[in-house]
C-alpha atoms as a PDB file:
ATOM      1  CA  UNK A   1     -24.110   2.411  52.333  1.00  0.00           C
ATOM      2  CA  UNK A   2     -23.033   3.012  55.893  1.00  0.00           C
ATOM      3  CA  UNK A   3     -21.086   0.919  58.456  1.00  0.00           C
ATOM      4  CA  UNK A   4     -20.155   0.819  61.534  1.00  0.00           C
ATOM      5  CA  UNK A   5     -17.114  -1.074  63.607  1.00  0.00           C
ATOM      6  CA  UNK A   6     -17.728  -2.700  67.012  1.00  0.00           C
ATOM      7  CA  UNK A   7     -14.777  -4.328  68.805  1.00  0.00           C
ATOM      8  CA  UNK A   8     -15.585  -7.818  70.097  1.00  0.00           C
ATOM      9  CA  UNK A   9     -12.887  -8.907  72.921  1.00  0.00           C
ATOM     10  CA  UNK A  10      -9.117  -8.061  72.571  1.00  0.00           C
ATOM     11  CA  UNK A  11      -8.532  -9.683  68.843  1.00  0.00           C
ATOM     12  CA  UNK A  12     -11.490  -9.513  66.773  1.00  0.00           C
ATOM     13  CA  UNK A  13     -14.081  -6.867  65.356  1.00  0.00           C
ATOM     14  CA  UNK A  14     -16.923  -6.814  63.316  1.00  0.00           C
ATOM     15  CA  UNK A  15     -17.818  -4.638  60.588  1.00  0.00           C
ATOM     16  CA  UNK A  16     -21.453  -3.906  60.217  1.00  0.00           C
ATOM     17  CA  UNK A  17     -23.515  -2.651  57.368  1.00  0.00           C
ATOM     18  CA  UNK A  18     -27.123  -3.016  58.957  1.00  0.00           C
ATOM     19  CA  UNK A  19     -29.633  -6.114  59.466  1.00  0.00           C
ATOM     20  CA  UNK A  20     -31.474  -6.271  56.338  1.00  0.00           C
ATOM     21  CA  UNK A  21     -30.510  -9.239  55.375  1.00  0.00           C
ATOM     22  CA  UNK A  22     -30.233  -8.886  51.214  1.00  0.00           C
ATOM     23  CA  UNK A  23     -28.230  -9.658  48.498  1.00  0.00           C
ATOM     24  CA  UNK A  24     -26.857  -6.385  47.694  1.00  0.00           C
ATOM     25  CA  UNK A  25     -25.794  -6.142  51.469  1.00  0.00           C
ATOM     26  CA  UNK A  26     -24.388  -9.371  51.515  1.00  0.00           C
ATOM     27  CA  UNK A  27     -22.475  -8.434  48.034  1.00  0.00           C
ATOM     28  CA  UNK A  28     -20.859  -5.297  49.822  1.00  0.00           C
ATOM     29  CA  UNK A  29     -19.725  -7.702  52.612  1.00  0.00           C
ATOM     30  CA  UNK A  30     -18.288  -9.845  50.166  1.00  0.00           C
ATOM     31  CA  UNK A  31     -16.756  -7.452  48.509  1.00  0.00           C
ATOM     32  CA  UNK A  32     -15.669  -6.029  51.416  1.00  0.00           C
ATOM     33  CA  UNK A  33     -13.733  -9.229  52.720  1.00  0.00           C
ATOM     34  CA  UNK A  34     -11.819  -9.364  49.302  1.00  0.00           C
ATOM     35  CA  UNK A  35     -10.642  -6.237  49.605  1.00  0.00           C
ATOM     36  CA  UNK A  36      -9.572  -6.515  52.911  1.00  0.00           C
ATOM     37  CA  UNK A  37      -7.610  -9.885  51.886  1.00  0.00           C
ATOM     38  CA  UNK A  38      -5.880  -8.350  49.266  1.00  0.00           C
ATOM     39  CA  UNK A  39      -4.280  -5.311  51.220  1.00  0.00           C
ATOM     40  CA  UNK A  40      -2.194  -7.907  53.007  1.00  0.00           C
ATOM     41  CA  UNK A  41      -2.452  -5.813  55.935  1.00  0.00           C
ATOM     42  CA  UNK A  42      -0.074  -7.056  58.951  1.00  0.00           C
ATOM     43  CA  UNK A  43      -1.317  -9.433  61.986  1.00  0.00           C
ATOM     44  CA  UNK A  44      -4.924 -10.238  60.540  1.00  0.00           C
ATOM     45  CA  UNK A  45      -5.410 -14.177  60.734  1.00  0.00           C
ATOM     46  CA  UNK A  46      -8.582 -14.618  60.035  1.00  0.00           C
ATOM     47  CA  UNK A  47     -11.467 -12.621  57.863  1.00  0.00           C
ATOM     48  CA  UNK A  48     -14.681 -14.107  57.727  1.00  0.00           C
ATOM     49  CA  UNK A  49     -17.598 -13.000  55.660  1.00  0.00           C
ATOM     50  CA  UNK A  50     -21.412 -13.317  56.572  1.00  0.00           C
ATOM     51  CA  UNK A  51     -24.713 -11.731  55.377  1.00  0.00           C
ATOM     52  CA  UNK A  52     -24.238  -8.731  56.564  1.00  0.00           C
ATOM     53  CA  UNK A  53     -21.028  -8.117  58.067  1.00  0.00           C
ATOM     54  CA  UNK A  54     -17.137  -9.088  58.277  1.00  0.00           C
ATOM     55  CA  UNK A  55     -15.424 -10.281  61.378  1.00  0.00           C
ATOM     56  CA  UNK A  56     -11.570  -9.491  61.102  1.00  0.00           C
ATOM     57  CA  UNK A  57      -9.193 -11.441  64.139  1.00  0.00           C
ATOM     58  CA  UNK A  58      -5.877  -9.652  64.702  1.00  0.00           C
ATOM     59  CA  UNK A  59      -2.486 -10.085  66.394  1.00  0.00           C
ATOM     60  CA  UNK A  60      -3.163  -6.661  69.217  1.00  0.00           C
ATOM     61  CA  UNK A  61       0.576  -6.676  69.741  1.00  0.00           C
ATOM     62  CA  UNK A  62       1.546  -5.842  65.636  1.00  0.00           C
ATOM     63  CA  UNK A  63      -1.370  -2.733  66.207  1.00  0.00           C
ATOM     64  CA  UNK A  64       0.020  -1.209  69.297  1.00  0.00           C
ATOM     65  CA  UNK A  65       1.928   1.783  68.208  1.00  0.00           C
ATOM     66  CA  UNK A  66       1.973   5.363  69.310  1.00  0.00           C
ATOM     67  CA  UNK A  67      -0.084   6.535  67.151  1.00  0.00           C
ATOM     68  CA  UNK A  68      -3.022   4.775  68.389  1.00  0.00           C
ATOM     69  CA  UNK A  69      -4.870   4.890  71.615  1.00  0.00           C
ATOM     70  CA  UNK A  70      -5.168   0.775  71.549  1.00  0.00           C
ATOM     71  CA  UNK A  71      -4.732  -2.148  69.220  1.00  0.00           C
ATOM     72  CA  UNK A  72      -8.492  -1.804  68.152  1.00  0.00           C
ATOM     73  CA  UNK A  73      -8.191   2.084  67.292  1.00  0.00           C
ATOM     74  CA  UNK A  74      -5.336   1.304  65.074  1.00  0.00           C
ATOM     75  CA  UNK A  75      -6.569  -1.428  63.481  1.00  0.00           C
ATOM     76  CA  UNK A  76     -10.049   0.452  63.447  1.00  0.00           C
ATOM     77  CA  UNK A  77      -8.744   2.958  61.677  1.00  0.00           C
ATOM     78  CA  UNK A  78      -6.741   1.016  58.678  1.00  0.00           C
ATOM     79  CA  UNK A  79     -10.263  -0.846  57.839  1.00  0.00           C
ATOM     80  CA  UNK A  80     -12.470   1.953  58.401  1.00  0.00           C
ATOM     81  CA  UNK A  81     -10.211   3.564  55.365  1.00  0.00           C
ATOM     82  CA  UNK A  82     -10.255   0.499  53.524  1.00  0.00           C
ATOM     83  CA  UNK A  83     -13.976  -0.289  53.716  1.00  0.00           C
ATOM     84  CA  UNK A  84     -15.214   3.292  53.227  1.00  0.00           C
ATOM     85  CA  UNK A  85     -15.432   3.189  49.064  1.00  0.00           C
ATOM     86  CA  UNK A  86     -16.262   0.028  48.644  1.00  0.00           C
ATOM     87  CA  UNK A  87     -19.444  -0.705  46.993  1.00  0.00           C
ATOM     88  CA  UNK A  88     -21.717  -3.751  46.288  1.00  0.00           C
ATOM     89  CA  UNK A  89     -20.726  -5.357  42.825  1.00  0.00           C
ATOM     90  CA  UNK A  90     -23.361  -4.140  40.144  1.00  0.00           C
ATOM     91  CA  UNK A  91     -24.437  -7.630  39.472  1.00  0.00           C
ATOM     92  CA  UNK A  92     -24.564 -10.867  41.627  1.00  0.00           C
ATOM     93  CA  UNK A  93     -23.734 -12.523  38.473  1.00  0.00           C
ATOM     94  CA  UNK A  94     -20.723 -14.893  38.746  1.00  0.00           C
ATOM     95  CA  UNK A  95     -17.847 -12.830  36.809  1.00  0.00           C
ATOM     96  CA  UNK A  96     -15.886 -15.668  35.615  1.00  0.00           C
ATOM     97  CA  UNK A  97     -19.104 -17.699  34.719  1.00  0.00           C
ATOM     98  CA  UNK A  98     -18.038 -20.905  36.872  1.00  0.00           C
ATOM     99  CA  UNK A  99     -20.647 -22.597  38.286  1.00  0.00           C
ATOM    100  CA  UNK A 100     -20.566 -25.299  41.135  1.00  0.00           C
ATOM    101  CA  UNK A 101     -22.787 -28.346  40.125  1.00  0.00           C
ATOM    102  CA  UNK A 102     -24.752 -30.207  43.155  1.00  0.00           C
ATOM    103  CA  UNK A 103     -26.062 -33.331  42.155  1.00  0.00           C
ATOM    104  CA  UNK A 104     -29.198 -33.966  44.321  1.00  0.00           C
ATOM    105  CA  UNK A 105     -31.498 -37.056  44.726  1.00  0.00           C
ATOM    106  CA  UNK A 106     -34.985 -35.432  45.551  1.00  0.00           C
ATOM    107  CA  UNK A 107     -36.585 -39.246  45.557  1.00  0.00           C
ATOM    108  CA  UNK A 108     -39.245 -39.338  48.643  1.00  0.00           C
ATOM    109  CA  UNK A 109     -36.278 -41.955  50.761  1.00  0.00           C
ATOM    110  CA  UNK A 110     -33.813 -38.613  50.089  1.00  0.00           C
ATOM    111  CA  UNK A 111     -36.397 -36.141  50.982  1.00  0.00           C
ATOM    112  CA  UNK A 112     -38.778 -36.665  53.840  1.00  0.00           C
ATOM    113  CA  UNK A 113     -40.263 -33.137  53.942  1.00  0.00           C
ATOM    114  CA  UNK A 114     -40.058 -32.389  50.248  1.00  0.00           C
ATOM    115  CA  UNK A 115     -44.484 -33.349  49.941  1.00  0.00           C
ATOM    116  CA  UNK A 116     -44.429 -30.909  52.922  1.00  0.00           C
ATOM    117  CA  UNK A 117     -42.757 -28.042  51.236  1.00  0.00           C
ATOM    118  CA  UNK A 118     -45.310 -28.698  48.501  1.00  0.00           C
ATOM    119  CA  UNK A 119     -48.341 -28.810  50.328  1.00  0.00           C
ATOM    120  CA  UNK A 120     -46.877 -25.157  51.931  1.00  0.00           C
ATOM    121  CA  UNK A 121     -46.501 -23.972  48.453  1.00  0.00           C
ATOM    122  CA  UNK A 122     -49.332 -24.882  46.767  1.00  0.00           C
ATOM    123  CA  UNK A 123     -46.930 -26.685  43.838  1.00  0.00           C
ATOM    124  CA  UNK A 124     -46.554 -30.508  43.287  1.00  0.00           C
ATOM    125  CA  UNK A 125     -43.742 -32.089  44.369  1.00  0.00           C
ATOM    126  CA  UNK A 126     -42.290 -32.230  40.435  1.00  0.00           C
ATOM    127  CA  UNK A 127     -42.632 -28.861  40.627  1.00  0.00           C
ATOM    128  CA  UNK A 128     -40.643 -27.994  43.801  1.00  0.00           C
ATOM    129  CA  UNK A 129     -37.481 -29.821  42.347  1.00  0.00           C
ATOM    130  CA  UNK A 130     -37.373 -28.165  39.228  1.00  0.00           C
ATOM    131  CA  UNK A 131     -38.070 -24.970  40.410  1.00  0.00           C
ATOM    132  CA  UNK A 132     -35.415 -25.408  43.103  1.00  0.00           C
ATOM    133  CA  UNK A 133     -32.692 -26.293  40.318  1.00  0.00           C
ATOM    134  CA  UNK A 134     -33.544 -24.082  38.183  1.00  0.00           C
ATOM    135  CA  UNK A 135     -31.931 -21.122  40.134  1.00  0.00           C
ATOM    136  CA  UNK A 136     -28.315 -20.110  40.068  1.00  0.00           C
ATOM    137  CA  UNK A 137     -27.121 -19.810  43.709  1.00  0.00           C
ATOM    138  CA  UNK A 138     -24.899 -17.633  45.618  1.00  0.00           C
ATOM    139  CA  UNK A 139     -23.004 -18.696  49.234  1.00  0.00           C
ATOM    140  CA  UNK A 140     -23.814 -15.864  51.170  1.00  0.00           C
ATOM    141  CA  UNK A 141     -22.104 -16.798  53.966  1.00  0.00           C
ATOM    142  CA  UNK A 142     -20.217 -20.314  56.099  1.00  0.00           C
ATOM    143  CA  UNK A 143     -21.958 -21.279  58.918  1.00  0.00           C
ATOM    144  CA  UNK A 144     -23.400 -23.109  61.559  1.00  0.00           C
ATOM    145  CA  UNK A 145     -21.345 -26.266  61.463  1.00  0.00           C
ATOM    146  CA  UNK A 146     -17.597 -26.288  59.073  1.00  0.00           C
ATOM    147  CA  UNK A 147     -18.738 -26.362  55.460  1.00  0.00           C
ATOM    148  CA  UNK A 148     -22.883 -25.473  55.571  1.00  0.00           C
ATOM    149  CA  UNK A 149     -23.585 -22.929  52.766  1.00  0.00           C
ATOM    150  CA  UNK A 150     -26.011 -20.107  52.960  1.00  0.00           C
ATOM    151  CA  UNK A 151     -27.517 -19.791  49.691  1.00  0.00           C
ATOM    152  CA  UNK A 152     -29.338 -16.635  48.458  1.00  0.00           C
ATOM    153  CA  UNK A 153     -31.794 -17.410  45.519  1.00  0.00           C
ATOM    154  CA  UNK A 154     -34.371 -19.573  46.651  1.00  0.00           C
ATOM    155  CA  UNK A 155     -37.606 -19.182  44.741  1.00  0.00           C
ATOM    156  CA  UNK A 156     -39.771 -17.143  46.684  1.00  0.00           C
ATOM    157  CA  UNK A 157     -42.467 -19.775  46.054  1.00  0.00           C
ATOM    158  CA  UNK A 158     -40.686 -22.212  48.094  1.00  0.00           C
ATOM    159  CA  UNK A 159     -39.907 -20.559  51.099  1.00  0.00           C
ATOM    160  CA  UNK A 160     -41.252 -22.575  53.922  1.00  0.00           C
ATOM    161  CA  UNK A 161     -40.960 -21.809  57.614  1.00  0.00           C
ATOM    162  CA  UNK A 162     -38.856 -24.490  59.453  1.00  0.00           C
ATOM    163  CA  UNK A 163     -40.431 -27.310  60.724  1.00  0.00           C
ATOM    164  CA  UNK A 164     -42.084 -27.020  64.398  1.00  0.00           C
ATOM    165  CA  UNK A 165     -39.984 -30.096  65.974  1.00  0.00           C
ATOM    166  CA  UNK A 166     -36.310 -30.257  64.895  1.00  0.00           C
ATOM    167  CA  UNK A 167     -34.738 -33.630  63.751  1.00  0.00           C
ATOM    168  CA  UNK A 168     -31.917 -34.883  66.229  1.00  0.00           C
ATOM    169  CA  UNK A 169     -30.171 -36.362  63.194  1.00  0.00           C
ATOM    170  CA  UNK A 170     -30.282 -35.256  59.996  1.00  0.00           C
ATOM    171  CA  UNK A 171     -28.121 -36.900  57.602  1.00  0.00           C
ATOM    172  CA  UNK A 172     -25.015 -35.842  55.623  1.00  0.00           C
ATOM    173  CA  UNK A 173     -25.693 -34.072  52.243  1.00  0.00           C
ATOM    174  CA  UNK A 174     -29.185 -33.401  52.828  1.00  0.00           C
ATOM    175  CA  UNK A 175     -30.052 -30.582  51.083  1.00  0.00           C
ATOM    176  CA  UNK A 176     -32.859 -28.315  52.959  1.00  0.00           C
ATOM    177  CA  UNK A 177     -34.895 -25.911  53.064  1.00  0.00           C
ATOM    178  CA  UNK A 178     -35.318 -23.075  56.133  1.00  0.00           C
ATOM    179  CA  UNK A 179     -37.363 -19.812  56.109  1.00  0.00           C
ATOM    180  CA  UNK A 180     -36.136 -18.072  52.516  1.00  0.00           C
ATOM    181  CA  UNK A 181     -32.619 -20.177  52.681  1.00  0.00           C
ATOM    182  CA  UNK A 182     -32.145 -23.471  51.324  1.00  0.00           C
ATOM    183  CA  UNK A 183     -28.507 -24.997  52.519  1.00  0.00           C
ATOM    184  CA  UNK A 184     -26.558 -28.099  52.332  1.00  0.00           C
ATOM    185  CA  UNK A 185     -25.669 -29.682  55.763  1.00  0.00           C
ATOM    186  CA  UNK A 186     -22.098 -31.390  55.716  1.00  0.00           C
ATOM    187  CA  UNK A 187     -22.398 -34.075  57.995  1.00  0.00           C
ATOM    188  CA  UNK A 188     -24.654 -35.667  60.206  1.00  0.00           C
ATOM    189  CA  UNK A 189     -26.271 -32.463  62.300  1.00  0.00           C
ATOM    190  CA  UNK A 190     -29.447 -32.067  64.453  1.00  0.00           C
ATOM    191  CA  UNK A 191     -31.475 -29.226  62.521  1.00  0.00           C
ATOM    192  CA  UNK A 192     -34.825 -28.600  61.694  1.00  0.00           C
ATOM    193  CA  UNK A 193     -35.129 -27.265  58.134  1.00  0.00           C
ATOM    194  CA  UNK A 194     -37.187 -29.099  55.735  1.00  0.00           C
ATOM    195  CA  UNK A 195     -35.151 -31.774  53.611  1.00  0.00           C
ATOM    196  CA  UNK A 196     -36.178 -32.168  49.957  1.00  0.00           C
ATOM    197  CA  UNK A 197     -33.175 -33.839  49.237  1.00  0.00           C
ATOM    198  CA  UNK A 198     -29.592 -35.041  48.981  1.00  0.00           C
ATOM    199  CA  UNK A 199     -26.147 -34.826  47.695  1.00  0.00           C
ATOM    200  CA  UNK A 200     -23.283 -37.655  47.422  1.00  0.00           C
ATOM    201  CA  UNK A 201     -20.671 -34.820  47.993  1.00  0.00           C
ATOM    202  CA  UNK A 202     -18.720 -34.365  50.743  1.00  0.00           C
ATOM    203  CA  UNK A 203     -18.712 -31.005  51.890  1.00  0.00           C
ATOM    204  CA  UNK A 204     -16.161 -30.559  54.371  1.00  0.00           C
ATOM    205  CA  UNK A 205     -12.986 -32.641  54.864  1.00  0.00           C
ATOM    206  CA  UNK A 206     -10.234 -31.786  56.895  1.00  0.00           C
ATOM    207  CA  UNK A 207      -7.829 -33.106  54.725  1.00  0.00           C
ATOM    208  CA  UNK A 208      -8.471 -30.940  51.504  1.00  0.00           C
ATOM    209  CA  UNK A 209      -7.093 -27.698  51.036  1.00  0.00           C
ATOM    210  CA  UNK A 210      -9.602 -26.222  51.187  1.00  0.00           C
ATOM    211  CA  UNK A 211     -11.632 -28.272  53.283  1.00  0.00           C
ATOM    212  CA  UNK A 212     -14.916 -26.781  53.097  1.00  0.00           C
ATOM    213  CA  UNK A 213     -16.136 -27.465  49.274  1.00  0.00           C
ATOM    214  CA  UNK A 214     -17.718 -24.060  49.773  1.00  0.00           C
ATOM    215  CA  UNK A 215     -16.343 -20.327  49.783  1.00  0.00           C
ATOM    216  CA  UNK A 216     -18.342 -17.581  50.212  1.00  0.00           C
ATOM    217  CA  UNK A 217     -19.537 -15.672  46.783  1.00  0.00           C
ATOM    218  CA  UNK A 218     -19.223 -18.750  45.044  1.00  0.00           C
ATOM    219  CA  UNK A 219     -22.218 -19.867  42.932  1.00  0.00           C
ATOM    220  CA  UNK A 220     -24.070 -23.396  42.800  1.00  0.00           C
ATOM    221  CA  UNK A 221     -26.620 -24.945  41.049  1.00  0.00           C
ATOM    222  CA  UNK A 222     -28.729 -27.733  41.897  1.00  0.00           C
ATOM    223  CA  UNK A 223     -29.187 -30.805  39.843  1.00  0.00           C
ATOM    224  CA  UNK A 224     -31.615 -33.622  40.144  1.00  0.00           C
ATOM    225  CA  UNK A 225     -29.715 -37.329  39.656  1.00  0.00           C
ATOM    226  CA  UNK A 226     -31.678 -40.791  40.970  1.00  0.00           C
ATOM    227  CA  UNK A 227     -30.697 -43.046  43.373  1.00  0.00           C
ATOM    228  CA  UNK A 228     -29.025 -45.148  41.459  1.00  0.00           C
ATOM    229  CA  UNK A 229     -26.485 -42.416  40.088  1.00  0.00           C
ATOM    230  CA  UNK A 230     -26.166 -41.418  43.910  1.00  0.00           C
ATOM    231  CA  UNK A 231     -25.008 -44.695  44.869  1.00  0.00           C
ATOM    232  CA  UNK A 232     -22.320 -44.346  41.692  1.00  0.00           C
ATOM    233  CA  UNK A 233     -21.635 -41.178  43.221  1.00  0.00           C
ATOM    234  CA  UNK A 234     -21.398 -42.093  46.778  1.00  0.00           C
ATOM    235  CA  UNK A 235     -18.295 -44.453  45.912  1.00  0.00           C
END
């Protein structure tokens, strides 16, 4: 799989591998971040995966050196050998078999637009909820606001275009569904994906270490509680 390596202002670049948007692409940029991380290279401070690509922020003044026309050129070229052999992992299977568990109320106060996402798929609403936690999840990528996971897996039967007029408040947890993506938004957001549900968890907190609940490549799997174990939860 190609790439390519644009520079984006004086301490950051991003490394490309196309816009088709898949898992295999999104596994090479994974992989591709990992590898990057380990090489402990000098001056990078941050590395951040998404679907399709990697963006890499570097100290210019630990890459300008002689041997390089500019800070980007040098830096350019230390990725560019990096990246070159690395491939998308042969399975999307999680390699240490650790799952994260989601507890989700789908009950109708939870999930205003879960009868929608039905009616769109021709299922009952029973139906949508276990066929939404009956997938194994990857994070394909951080986004949006601190702490919202991309997830890659969403039953084909459930993808749902987003909804015509976005909510200005959408509340923490709610767990939603957008195009082929279904996501988790950490805190209270304006967004107009289709909520089928929530979660007492607290994604992001800027006290934890990490504070995002989330990493990318992890996987997660939904499953359904009631309200009264969310309230249990909640506290």
């Amino acid at each position: 799989m190609t790439f390519s390596l644009e520079q984006i202002g004086d301490c950051a670049l991003l490394i490309q591998f196309g816009e088709c948007f898949d898992a295999a692409t999104n596994a090479r940029a994974l992989a591709t971040a990992a590898r990057i991380r380990a090489a402990r290279l000098p001056g990078i401070s941050d590395i951040a995966p998404a679907y399709a690509s990697v963006c890499v922020r570097y100290e210019p003044l630990l890459w300008n050196d002689a041997a390089a026309a500019s800070a980007y050129a040098g830096i350019a070229r230390a990725l560019s050998a990096l990246v070159a052999d690395v491939a998308a992992p042969a399975s999307a299977a999680s390699a240490d078999g650790n799952v994260v568990d989601v507890p989700v109320c789908y009950e109708r106060a939870f999930a205003p637009d879960l009868h929608d996402v039905a009616a769109a798929s021709g299922l009952d609403a029973a139906t949508v909820v276990a066929r939404h936690c009956s997938t194994t999840y990857r994070v394909a990528m951080l986004g949006f606001a601190p702490g919202f996971p991309y997830l890659f897996g969403l039953d084909p039967a459930l993808h749902t275009p987003r909804r015509a007029s976005p909510r200005t408040r959408v509340p923490a947890g709610s767990v939603a569904i957008g195009g082929a993506q279904t996501g988790i938004y950490p805190r209270e957001l304006p967004g107009g994906w289709n909520l089928i549900g929530r979660t007492p968890l607290r994604l992001f907190a800027a006290e934890r270490d990490p504070p995002a609940l989330f990493a990318p490549g992890q996987h997660v799997r939904f499953r359904a509680i009631d309200a009264r174990e969310f309230a249990t939860l909640s506290r």
